[in-house]
N, C-alpha and C. Protein backbone atom coordinates (compact mmCIF):
# COMPACT_ATOMS: atom_id res chain seq x y z
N UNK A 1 -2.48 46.73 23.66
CA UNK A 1 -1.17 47.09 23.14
C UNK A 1 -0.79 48.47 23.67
N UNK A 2 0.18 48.48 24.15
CA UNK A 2 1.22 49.58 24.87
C UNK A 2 1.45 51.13 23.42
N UNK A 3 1.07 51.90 23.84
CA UNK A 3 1.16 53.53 23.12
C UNK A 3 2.79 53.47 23.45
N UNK A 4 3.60 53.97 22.27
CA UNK A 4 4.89 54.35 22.59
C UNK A 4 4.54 55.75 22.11
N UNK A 5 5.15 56.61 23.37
CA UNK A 5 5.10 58.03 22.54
C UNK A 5 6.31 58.23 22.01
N UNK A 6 6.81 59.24 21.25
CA UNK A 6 8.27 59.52 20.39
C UNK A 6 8.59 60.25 21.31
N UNK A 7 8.78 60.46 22.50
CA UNK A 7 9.84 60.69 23.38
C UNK A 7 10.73 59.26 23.54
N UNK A 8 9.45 58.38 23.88
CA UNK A 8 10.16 56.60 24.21
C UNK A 8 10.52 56.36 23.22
N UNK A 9 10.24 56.55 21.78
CA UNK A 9 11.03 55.87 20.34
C UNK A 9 12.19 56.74 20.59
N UNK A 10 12.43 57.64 20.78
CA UNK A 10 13.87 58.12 20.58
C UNK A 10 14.59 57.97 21.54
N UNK A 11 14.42 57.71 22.30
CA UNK A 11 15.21 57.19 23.89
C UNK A 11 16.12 55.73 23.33
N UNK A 12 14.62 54.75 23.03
CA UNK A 12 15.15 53.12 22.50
C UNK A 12 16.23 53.24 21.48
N UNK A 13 15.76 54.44 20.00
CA UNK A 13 16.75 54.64 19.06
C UNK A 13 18.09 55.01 19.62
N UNK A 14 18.16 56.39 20.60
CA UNK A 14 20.04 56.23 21.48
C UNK A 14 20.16 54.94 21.97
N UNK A 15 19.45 54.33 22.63
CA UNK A 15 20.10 52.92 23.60
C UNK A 15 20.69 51.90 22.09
N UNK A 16 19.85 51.66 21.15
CA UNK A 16 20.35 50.95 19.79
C UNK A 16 21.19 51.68 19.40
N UNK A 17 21.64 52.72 18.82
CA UNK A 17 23.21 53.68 18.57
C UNK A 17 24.46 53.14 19.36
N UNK A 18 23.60 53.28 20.62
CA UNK A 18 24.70 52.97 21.57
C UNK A 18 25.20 51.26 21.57
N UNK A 19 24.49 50.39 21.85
CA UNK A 19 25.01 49.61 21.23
C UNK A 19 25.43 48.91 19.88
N UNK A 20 25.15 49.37 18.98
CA UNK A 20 25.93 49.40 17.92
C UNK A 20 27.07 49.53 17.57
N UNK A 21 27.28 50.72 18.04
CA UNK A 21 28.70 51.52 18.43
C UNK A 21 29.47 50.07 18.87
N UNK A 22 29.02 49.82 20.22
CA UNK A 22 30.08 48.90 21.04
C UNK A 22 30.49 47.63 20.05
N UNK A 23 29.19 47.12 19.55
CA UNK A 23 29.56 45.97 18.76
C UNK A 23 30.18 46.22 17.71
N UNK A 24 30.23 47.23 16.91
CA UNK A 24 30.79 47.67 16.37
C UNK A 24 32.93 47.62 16.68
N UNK A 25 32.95 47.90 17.68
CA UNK A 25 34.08 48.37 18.35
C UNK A 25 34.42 47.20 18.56
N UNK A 26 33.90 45.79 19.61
CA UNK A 26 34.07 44.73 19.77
C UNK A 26 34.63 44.17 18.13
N UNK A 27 33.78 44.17 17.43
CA UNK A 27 34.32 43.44 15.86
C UNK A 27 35.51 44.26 15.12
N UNK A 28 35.78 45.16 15.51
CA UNK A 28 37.02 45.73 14.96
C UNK A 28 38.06 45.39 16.06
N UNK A 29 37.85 45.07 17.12
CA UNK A 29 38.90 44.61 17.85
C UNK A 29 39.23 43.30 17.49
N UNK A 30 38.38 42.60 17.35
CA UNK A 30 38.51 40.91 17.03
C UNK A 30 38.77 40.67 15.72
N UNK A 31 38.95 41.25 15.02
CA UNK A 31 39.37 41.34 13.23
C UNK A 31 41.05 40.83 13.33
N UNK A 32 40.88 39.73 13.06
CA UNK A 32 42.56 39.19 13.03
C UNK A 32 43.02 38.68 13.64
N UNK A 33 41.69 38.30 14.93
CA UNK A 33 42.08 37.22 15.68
C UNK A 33 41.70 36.10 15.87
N UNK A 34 40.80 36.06 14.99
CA UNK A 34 40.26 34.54 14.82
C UNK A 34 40.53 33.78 13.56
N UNK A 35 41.57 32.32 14.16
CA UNK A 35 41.49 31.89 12.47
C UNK A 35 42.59 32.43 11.54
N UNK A 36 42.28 31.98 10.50
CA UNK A 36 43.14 32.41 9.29
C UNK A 36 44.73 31.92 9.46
N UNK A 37 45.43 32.38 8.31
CA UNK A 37 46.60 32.18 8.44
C UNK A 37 47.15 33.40 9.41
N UNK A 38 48.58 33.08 9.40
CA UNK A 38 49.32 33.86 10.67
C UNK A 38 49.94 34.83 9.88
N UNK A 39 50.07 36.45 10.65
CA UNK A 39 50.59 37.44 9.62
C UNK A 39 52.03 37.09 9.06
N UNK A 40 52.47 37.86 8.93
CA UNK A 40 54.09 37.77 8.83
C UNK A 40 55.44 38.52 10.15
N UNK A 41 54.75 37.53 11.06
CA UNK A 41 55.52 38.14 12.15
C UNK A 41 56.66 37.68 12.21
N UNK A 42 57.86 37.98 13.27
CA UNK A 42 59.19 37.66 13.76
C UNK A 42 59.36 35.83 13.39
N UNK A 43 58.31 35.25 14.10
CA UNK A 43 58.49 33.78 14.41
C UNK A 43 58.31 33.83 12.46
N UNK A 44 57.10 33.80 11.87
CA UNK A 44 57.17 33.74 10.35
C UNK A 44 57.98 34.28 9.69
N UNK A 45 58.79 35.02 9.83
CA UNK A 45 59.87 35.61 8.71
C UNK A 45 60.92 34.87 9.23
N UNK A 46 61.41 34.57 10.54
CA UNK A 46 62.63 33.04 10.93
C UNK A 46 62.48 31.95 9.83
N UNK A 47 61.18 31.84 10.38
CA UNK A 47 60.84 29.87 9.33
C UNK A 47 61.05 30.61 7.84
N UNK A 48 61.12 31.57 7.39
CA UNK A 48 60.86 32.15 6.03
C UNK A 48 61.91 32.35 5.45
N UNK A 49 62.92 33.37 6.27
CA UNK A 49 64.40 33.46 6.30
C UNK A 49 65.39 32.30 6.06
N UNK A 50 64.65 31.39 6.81
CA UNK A 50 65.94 29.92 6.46
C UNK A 50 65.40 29.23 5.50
N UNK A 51 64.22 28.67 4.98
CA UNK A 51 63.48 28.35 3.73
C UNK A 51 64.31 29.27 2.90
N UNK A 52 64.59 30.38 3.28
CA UNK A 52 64.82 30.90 1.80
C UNK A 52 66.43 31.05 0.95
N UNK A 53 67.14 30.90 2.72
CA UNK A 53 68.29 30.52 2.71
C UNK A 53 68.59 29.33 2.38
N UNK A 54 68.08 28.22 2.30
CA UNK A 54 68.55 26.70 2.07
C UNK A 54 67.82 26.64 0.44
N UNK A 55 66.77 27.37 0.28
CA UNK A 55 66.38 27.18 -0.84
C UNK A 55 67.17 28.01 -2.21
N UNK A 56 67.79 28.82 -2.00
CA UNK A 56 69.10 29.62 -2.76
C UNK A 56 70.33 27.93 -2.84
N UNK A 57 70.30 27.91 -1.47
CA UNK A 57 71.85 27.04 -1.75
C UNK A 57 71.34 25.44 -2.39
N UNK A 58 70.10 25.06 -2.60
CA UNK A 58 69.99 24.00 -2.70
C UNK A 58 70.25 23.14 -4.03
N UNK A 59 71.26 24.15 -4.89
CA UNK A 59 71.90 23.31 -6.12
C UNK A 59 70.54 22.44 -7.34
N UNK A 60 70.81 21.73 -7.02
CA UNK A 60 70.33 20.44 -7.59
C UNK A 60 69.12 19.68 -6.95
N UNK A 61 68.99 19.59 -5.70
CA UNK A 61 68.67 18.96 -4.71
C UNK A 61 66.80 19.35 -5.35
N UNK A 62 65.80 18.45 -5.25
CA UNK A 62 64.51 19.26 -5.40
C UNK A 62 63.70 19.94 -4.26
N UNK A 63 62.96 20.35 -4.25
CA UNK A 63 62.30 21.38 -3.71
C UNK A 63 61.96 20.19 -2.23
N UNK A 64 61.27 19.18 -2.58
CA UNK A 64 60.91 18.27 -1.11
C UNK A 64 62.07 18.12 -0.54
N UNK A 65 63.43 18.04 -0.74
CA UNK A 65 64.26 17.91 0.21
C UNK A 65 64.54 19.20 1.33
N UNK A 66 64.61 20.16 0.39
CA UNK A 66 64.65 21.59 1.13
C UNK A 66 63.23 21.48 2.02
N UNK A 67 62.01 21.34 1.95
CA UNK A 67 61.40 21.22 2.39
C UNK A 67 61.19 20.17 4.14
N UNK A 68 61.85 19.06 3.72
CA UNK A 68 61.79 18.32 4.77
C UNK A 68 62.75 18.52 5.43
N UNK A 69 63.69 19.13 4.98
CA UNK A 69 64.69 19.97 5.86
C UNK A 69 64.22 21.25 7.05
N UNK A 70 63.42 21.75 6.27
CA UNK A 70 62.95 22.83 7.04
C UNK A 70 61.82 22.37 7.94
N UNK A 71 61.42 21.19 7.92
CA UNK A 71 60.22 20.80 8.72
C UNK A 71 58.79 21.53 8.54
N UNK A 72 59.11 21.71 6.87
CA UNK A 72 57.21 22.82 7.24
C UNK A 72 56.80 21.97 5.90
N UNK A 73 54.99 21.78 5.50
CA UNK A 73 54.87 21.65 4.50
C UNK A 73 55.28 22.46 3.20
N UNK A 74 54.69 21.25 2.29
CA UNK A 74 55.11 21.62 0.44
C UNK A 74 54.54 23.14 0.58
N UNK A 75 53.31 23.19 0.94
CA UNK A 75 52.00 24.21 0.79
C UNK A 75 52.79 25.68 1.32
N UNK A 76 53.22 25.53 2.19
CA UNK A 76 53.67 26.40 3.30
C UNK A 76 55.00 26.94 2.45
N UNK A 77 56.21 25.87 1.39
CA UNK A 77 57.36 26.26 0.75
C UNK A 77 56.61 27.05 -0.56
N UNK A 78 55.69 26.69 -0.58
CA UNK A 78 54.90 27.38 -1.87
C UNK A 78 54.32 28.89 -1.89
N UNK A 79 53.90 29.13 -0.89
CA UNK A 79 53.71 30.70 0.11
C UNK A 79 54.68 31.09 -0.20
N UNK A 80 55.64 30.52 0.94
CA UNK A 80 57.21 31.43 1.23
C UNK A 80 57.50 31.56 0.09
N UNK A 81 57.27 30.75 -1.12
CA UNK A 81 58.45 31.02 -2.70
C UNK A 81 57.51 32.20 -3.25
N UNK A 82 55.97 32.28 -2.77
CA UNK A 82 55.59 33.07 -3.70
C UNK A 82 55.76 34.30 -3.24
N UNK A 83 55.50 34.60 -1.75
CA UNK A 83 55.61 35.66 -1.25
C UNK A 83 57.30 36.31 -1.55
N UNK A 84 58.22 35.45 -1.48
CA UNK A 84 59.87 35.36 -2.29
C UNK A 84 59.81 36.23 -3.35
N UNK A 85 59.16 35.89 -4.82
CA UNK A 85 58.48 36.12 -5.88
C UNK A 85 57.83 37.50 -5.98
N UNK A 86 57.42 38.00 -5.21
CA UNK A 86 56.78 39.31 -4.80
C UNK A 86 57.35 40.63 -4.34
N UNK A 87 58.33 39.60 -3.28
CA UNK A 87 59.22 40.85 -2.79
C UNK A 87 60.35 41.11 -3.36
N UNK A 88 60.85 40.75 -4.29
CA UNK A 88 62.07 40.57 -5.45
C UNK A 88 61.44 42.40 -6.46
């Protein structure tokens, strides 16, 4: 078995810092890009904006019609109403 002297343990300990660091850096870059739902960008506040516009004017009418109007799921009118709900 190989003698490490603590010059060589502390050499290996910077090379592990050092990559740490990177992976480190790598996973904070990739945070939000994998997966999940989609933030609330331009394209999501459009589909959100008119959901919310047809869903004001929709009288009488129930919620699945507004819905199949807008072409998005129930699940998805249920978000938009809550996130609606929030920002009020």
């Amino acid at each position: 078995m190989k003698k490490i002297t603590l010059d060589d343990a502390l050499l290996k300990i910077k090379d592990l810092e050092k990559e740490v660091k990177k992976l480190k850096k790598e996973n904070a870059d990739l945070k939000g890009k994998i997966g999940g739902r989609r933030l609330h960008d331009d394209a999501w506040m459009a589909k959100y904006n008119a959901f919310i516009k047809k869903y004001e004017k929709r009288g009488k009418k129930p919620l699945t019609e507004v819905v199949e109007s807008c072409g998005i799921s129930r699940r998805t009118a249920y978000r938009y109403l809550e996130f609606y709900k929030e920002s009020k």
